[in-house]
Protein backbone atom coordinates (compact mmCIF):
# COMPACT_ATOMS: atom_id res chain seq x y z
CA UNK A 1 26.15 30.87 37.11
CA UNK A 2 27.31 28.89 39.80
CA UNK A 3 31.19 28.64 41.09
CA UNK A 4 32.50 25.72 43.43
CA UNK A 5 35.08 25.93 45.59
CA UNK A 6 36.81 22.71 47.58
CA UNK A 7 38.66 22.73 50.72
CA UNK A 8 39.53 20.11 53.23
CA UNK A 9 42.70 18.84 51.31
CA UNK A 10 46.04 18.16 52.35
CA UNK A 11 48.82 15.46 53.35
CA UNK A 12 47.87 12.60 55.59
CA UNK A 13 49.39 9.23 56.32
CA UNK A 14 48.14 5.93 54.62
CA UNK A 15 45.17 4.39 57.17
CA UNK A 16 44.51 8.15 58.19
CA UNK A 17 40.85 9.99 57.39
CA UNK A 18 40.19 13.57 55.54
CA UNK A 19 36.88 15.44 54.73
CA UNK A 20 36.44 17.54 51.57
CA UNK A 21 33.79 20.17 51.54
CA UNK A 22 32.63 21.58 48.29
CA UNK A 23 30.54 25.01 48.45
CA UNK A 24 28.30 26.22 45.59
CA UNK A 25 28.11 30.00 45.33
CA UNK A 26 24.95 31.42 43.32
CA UNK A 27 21.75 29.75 42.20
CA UNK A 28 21.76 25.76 42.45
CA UNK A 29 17.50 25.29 41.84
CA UNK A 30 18.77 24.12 38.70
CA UNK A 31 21.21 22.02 39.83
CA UNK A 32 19.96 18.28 39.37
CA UNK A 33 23.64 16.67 40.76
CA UNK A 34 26.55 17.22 42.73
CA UNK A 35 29.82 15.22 42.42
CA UNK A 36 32.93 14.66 42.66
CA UNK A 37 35.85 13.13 40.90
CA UNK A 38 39.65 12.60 41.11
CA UNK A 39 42.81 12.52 38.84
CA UNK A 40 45.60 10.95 39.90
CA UNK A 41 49.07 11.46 38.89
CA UNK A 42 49.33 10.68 35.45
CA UNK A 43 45.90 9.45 35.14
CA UNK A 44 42.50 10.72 33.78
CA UNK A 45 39.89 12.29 35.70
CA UNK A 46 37.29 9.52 37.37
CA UNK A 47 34.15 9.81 39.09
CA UNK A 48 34.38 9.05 42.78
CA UNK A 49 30.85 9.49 43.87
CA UNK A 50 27.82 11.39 43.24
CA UNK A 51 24.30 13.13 44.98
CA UNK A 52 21.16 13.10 42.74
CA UNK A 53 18.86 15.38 43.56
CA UNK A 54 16.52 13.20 46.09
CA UNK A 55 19.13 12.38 47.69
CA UNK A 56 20.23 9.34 46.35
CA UNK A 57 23.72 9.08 46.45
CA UNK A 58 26.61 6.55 45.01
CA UNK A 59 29.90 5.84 45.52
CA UNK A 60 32.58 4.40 42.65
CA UNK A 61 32.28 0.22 43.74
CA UNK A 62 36.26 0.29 44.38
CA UNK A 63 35.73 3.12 46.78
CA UNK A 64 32.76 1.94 48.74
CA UNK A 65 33.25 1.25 52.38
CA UNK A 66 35.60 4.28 52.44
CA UNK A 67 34.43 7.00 50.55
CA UNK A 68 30.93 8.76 52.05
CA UNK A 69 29.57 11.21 49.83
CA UNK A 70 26.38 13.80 52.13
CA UNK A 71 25.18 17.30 51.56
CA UNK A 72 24.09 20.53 53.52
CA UNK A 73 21.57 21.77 51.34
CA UNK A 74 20.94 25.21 53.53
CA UNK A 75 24.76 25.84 53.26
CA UNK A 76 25.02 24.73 49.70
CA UNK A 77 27.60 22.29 50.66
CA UNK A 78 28.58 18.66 50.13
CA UNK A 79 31.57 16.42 51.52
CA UNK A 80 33.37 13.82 50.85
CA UNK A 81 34.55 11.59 53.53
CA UNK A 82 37.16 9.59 53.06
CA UNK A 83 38.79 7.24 55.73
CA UNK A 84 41.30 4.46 55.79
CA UNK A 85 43.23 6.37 53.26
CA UNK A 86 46.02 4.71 50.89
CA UNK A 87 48.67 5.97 48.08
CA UNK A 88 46.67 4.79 45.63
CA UNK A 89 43.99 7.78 46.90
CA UNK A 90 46.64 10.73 45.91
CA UNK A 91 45.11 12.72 43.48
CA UNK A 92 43.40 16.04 42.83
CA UNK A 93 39.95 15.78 44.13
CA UNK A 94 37.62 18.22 41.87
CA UNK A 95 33.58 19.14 42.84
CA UNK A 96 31.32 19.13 39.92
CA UNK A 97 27.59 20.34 39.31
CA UNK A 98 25.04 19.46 36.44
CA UNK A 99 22.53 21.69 35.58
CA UNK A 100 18.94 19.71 35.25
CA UNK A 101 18.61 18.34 31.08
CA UNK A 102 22.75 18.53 30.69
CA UNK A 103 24.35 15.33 30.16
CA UNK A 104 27.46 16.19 31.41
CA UNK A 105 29.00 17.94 34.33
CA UNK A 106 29.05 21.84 33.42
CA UNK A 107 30.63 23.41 36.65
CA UNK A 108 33.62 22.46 38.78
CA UNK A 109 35.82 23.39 41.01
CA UNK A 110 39.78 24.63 40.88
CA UNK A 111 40.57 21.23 42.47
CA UNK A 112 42.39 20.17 45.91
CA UNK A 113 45.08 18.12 46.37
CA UNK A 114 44.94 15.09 48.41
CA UNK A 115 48.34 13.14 48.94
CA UNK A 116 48.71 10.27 51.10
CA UNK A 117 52.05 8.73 52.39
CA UNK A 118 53.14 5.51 53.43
């Protein structure tokens, strides 16, 4: 079993920067991806960027140039950089894992909430 747990969230101006950090407690051999996604208010959930394992990464097109998605494999973390920040960004960010052979995510995180002002 693995269990995720985000930090890094919080209030910050439109044009301003934050960094999430997602770490994975328990076993991740199995663990073939890392993401994570968003929600905004009063929208569904939508993938914001993702690490395969081999390190490719990608980044949702309408987020690239902002949005930097990297890993720490020894300390079973990965972040999410996110700069130049605007309302439309306010959301709950969530981490996800997918075990190797699953076609979907099947762990995440309780979710932080990122809220950017004007």
């Amino acid at each position: 079993q693995v269990q995720l747990m985000e930090s890094g969230g919080g209030s910050v101006q439109a044009g301003g920067s934050l960094k999430l950090s997602c770490v994975a407690s328990g076993s991740i051999v199995n663990i073939c991806e890392l993401a994570w996604y968003r929600q905004p208010p009063g929208k569904e959930r939508e993938l914001v960027s993702q690490i395969i394992r081999g390190g490719k990464t990608g980044v949702a097109e309408f987020l690239k140039g902002r949005f930097t998605i990297s890993e720490d494999i020894p300390k079973k973390t990965h972040y999410l950089q996110m700069s130049n920040l605007n309302r439309e960004d306010t959301a709950v960010y969530y981490c996800a894992a997918r075990r190797c052979g699953a076609v979907s995510m099947n762990y995440w995180g309780q979710g932080t909430q990122v809220t950017v002002s004007p």
